[in-house]
C-alpha atoms as a PDB file:
ATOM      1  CA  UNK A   1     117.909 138.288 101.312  1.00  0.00           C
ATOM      2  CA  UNK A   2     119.185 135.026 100.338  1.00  0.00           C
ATOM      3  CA  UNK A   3     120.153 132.395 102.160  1.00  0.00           C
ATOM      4  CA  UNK A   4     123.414 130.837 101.797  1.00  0.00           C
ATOM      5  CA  UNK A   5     123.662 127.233 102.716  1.00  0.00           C
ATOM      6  CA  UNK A   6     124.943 126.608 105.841  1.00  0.00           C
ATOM      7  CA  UNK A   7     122.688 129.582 107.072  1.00  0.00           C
ATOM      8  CA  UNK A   8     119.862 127.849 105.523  1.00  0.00           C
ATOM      9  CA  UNK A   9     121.718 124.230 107.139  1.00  0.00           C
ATOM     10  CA  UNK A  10     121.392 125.998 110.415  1.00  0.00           C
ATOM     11  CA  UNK A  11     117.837 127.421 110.246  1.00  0.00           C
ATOM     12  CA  UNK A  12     116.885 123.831 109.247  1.00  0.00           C
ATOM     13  CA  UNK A  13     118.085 122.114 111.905  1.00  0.00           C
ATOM     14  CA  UNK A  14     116.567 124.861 114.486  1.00  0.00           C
ATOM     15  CA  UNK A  15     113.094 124.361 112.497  1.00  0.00           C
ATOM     16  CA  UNK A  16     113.502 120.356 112.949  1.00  0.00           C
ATOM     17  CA  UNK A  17     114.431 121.217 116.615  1.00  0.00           C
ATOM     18  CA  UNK A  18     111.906 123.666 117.401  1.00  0.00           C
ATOM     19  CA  UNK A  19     109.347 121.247 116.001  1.00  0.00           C
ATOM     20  CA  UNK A  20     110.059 118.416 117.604  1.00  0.00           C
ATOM     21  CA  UNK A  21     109.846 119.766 120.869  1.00  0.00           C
ATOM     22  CA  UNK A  22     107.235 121.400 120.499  1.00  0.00           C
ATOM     23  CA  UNK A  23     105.458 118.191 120.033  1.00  0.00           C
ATOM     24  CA  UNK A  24     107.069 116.374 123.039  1.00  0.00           C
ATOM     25  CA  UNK A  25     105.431 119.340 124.549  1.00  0.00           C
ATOM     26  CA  UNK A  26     102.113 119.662 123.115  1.00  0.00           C
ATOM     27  CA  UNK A  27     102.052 115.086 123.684  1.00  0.00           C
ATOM     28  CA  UNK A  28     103.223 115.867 127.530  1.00  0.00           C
ATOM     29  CA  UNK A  29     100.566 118.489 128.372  1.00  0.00           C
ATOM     30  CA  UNK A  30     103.520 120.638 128.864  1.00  0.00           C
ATOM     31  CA  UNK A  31     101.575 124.170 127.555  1.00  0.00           C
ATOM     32  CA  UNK A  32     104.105 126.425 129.116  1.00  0.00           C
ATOM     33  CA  UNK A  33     106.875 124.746 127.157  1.00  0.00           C
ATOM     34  CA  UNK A  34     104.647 124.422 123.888  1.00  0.00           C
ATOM     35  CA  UNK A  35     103.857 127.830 123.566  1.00  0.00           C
ATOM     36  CA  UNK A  36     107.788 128.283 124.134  1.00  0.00           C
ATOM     37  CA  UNK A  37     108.687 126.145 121.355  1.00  0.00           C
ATOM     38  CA  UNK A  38     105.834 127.172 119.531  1.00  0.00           C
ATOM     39  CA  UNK A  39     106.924 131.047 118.955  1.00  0.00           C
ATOM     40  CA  UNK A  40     110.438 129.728 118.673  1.00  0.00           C
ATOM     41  CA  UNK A  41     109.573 128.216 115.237  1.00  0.00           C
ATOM     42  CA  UNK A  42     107.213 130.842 113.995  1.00  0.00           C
ATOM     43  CA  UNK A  43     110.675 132.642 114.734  1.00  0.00           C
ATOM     44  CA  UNK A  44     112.460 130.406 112.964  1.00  0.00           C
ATOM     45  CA  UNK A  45     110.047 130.251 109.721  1.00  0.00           C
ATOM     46  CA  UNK A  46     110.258 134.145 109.364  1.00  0.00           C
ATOM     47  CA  UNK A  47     113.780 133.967 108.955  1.00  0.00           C
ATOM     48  CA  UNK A  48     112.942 131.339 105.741  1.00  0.00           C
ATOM     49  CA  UNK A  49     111.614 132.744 102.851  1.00  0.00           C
ATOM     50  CA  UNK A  50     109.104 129.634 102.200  1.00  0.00           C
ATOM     51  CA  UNK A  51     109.327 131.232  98.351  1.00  0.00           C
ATOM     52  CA  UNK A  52     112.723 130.271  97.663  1.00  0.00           C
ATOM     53  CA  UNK A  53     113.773 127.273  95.509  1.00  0.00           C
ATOM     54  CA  UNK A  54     116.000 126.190  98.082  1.00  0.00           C
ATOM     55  CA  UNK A  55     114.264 126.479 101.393  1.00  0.00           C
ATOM     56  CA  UNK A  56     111.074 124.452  99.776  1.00  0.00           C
ATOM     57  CA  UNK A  57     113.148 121.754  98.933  1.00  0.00           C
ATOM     58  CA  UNK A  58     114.611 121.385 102.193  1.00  0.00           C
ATOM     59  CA  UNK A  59     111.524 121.744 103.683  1.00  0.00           C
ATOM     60  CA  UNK A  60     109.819 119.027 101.364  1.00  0.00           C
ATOM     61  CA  UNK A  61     112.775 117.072 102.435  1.00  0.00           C
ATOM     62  CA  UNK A  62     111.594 116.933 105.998  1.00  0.00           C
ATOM     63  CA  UNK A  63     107.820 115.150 104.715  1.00  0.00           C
ATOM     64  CA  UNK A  64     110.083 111.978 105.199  1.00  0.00           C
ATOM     65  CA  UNK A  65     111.311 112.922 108.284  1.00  0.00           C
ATOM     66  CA  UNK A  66     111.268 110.571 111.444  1.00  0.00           C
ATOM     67  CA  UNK A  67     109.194 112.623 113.631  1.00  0.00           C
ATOM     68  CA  UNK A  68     105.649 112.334 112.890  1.00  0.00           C
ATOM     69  CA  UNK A  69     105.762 116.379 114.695  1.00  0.00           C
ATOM     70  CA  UNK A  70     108.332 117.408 112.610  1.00  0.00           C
ATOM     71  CA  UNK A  71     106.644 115.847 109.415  1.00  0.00           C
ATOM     72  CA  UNK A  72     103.592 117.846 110.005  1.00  0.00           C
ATOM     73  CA  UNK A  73     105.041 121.188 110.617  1.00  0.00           C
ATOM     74  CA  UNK A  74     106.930 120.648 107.327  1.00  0.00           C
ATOM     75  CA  UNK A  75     103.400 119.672 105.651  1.00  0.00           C
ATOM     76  CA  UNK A  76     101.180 122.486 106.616  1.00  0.00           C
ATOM     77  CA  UNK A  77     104.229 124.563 105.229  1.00  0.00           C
ATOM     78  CA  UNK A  78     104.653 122.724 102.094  1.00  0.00           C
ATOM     79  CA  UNK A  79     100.622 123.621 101.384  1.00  0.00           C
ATOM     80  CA  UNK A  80     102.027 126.482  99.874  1.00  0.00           C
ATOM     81  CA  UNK A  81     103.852 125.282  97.252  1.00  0.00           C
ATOM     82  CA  UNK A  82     104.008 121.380  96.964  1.00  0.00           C
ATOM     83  CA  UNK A  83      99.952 120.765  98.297  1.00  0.00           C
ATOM     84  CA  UNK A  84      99.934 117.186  96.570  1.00  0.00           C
ATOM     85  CA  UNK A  85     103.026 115.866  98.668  1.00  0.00           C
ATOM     86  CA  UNK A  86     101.651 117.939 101.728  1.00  0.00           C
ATOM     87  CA  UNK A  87      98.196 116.296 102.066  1.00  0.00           C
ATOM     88  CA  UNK A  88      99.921 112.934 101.239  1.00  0.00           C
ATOM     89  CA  UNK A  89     102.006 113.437 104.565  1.00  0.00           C
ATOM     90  CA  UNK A  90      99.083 114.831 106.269  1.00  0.00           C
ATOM     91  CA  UNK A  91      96.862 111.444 105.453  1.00  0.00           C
ATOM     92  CA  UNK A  92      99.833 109.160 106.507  1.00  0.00           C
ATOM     93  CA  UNK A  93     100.215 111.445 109.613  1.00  0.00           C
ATOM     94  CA  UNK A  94      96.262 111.428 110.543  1.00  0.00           C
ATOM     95  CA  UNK A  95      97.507 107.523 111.120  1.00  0.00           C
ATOM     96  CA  UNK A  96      99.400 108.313 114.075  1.00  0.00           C
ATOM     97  CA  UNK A  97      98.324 108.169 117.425  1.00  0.00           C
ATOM     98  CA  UNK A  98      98.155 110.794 120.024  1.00  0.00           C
ATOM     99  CA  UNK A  99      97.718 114.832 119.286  1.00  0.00           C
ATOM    100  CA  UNK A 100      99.821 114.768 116.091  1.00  0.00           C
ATOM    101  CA  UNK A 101      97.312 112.604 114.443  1.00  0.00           C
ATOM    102  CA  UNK A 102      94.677 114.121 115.824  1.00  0.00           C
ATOM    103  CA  UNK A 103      95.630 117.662 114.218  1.00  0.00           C
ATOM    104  CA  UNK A 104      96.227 116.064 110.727  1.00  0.00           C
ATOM    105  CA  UNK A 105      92.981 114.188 110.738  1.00  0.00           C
ATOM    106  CA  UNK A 106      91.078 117.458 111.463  1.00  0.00           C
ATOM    107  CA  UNK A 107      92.785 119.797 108.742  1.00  0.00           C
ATOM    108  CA  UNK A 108      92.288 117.346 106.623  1.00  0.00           C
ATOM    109  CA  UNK A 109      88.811 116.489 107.557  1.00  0.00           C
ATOM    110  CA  UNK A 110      88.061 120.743 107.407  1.00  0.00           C
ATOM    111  CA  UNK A 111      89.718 120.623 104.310  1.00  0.00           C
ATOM    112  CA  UNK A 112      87.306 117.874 102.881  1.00  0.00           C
ATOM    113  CA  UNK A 113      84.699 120.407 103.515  1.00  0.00           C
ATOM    114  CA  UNK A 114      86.092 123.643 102.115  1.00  0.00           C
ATOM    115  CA  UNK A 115      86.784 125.209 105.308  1.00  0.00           C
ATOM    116  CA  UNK A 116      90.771 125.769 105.505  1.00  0.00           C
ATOM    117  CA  UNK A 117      92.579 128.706 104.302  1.00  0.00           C
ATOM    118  CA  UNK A 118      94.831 126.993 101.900  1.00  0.00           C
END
């Protein structure tokens, strides 16, 4: 199935959304609302096919993105496809304080050693 634009507008904007508060959550100890948010976006990215011309590029559009949360969802999805730009984002990430830095610093640190998936 292919997305058509403003579906794949829409999906976007509930990824960016879904992301963000799940960080707010995840930052506020708020697990109840994390996990919420959490299966909300793994929702979210089934409905994108992450193979797709289109959906990569907005999704590599969102490695400049404000929040540092939404940044790094975007980057562990962009391993896929675009790994250069992803780590990039995940070392500038790793810089920032609190859980979201945290996360990067330790894929990337597991990744050093040859222990990640992708």
């Amino acid at each position: 199935m292919r997305n058509s634009r403003p579906d794949l507008d829409a999906l976007i904007e509930r990824y960016v959304d879904a992301a963000s508060k799940n960080g707010a959550a995840l930052e506020g100890s708020d697990s109840k609302k994390a996990t919420k948010e959490a299966r909300r976006l793994a929702k979210i990215k089934k409905s994108l096919n992450l193979k797709e011309k289109q959906v990569q590029a907005s999704i590599l559009n969102l490695l400049s993105h404000p929040n540092p949360w939404v940044r790094s969802v975007a980057a562990f999805d962009c391993l896929e496809f675009a790994d250069l730009e992803a780590v990039k984002a995940l070392k500038e990430i790793a810089e920032q304080p609190g859980f979201v830095g945290v996360g990067a610093e330790w894929y990337l640190r597991r990744r050093e050693q040859g222990r990640t998936a992708r």
